[in-house]
Protein backbone atom coordinates (compact mmCIF):
# COMPACT_ATOMS: atom_id res chain seq x y z
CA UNK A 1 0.00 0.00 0.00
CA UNK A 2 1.47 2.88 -1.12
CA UNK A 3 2.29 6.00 1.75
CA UNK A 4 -0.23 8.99 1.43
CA UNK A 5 1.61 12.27 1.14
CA UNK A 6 0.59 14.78 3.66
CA UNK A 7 0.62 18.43 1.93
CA UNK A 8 2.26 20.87 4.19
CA UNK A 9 0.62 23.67 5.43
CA UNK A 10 1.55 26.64 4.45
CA UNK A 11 3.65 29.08 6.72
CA UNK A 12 2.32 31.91 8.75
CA UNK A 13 6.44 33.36 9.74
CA UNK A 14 8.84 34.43 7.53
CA UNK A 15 12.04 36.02 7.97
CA UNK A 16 11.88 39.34 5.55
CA UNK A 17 14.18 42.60 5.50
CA UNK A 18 11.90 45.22 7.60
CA UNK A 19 12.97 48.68 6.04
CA UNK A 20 12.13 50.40 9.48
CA UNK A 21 14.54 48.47 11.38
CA UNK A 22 16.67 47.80 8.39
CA UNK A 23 17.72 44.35 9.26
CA UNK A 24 15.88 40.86 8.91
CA UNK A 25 12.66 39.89 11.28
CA UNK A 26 10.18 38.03 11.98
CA UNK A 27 7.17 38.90 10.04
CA UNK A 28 3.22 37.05 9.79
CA UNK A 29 1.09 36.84 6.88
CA UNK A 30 -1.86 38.59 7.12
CA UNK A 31 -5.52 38.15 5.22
CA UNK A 32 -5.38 35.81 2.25
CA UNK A 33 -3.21 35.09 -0.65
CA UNK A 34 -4.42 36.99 -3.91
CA UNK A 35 -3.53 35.20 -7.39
CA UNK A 36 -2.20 37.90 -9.84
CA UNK A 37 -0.54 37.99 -13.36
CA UNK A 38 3.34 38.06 -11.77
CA UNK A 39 2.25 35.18 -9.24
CA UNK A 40 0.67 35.11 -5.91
CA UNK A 41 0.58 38.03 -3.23
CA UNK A 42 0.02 38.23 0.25
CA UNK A 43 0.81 41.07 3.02
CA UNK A 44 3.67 40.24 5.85
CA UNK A 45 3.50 42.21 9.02
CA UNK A 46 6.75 42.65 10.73
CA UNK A 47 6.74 41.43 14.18
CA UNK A 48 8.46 44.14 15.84
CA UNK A 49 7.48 47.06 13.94
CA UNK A 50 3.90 46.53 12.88
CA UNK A 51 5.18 47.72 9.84
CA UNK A 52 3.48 46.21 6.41
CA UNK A 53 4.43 45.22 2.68
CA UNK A 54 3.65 43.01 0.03
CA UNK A 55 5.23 39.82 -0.41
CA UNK A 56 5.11 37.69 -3.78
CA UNK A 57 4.90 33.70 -2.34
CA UNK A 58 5.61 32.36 -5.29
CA UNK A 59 9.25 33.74 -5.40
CA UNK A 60 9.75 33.54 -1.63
CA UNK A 61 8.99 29.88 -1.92
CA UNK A 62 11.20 29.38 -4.94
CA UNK A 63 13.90 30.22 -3.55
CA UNK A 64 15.68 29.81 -0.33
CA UNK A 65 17.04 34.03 -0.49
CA UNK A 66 13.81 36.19 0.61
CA UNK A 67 15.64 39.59 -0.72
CA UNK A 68 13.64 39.73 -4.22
CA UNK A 69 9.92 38.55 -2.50
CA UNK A 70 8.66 41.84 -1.32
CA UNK A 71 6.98 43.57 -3.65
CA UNK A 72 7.52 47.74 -3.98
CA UNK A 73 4.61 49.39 -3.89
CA UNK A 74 5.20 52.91 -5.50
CA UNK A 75 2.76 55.41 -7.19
CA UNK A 76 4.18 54.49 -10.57
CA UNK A 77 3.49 50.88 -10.42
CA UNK A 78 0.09 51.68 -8.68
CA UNK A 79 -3.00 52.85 -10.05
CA UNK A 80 -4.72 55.94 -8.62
CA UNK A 81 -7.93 55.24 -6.79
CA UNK A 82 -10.51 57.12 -8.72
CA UNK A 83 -14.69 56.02 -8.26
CA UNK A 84 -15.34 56.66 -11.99
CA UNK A 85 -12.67 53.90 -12.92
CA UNK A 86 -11.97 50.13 -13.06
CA UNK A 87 -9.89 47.75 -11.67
CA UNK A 88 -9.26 44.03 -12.10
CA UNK A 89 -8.25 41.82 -9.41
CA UNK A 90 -4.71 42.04 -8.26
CA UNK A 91 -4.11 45.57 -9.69
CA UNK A 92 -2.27 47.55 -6.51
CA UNK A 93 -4.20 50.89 -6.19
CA UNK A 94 -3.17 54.00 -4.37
CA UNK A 95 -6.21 55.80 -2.57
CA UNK A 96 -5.06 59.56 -2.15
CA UNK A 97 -7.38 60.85 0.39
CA UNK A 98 -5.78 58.04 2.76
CA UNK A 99 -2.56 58.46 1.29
CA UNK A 100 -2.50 54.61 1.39
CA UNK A 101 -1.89 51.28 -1.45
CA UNK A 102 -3.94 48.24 -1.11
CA UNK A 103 -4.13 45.58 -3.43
CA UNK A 104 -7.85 44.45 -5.24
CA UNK A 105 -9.01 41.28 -3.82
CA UNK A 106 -12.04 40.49 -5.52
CA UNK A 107 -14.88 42.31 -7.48
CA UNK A 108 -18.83 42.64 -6.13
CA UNK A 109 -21.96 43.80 -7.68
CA UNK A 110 -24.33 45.15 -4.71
CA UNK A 111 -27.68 45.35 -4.13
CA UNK A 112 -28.75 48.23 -5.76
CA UNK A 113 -26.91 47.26 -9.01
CA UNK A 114 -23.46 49.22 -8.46
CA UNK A 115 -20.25 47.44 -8.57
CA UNK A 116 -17.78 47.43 -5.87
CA UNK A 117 -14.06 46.21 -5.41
CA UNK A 118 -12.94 45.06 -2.10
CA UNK A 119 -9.48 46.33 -1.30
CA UNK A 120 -6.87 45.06 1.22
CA UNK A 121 -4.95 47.81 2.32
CA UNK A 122 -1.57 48.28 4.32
CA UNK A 123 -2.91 51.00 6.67
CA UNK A 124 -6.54 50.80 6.59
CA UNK A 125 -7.07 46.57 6.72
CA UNK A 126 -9.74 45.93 3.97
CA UNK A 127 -12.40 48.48 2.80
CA UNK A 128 -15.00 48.07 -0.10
CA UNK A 129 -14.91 50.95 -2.80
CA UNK A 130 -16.84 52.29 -5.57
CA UNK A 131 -15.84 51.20 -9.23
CA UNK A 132 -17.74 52.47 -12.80
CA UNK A 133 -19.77 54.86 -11.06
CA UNK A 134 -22.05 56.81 -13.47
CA UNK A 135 -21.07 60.35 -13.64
């Protein structure tokens, strides 16, 4: 009888570089992983600091060097956060008014017909926003 192959779990700590510290820590997922075009996504919040960033999985479990996993999050790479627009999921979105990046995790229609995206953000956990809103 052939041995049944347990899957391992996946991890909840990771050492990562903590750029308010500026040396290597302990840091814990956070929320869920999000499936994107460059591979999967998840936040990591450093232990010490609190601080948060975006990790690509599929790179940190690649390989055994965590230095190219976390994932910049700058206003060039990011879209702006705009009601009128739309978004697919895994775009990273800057919201200006909370001066704060989040990643889309998943589209919604709501009750009275408007569509919605639900956003994971690093500050402000996850919020539901407005997307295609008539003008």
């Amino acid at each position: 009888m052939a041995a049944v192959r347990r899957r391992r779990r996946p991890r909840k700590y990771v050492m990562l570089y903590c750029p308010v510290l500026m040396r290597h820590t302990r840091h814990e997922f956070i929320g869920e992983p999000i499936d994107t075009p460059n591979g999967r996504h998840q936040w990591a919040r450093c232990m010490t600091t609190h601080h948060v960033q975006l990790v690509n999985i599929d790179l940190l479990e690649g390989n055994g060097r965590n230095d190219g996993a976390i994932v910049p999050l700058t206003p060039e790479d990011s879209k702006r956060y705009v009601p009128y627009g739309e978004y697919q999921v895994g775009d990273v979105i800057y919201h200006p008014a909370w001066d704060d990046y989040g990643i889309v995790r998943r589209k919604e229609v709501l009750s009275n017909g408007l569509h919605a995206i639900v956003v994971q953000f690093k500050k402000n956990k996850e919020k539901r926003l407005i997307e295609r809103l008539q003008q």
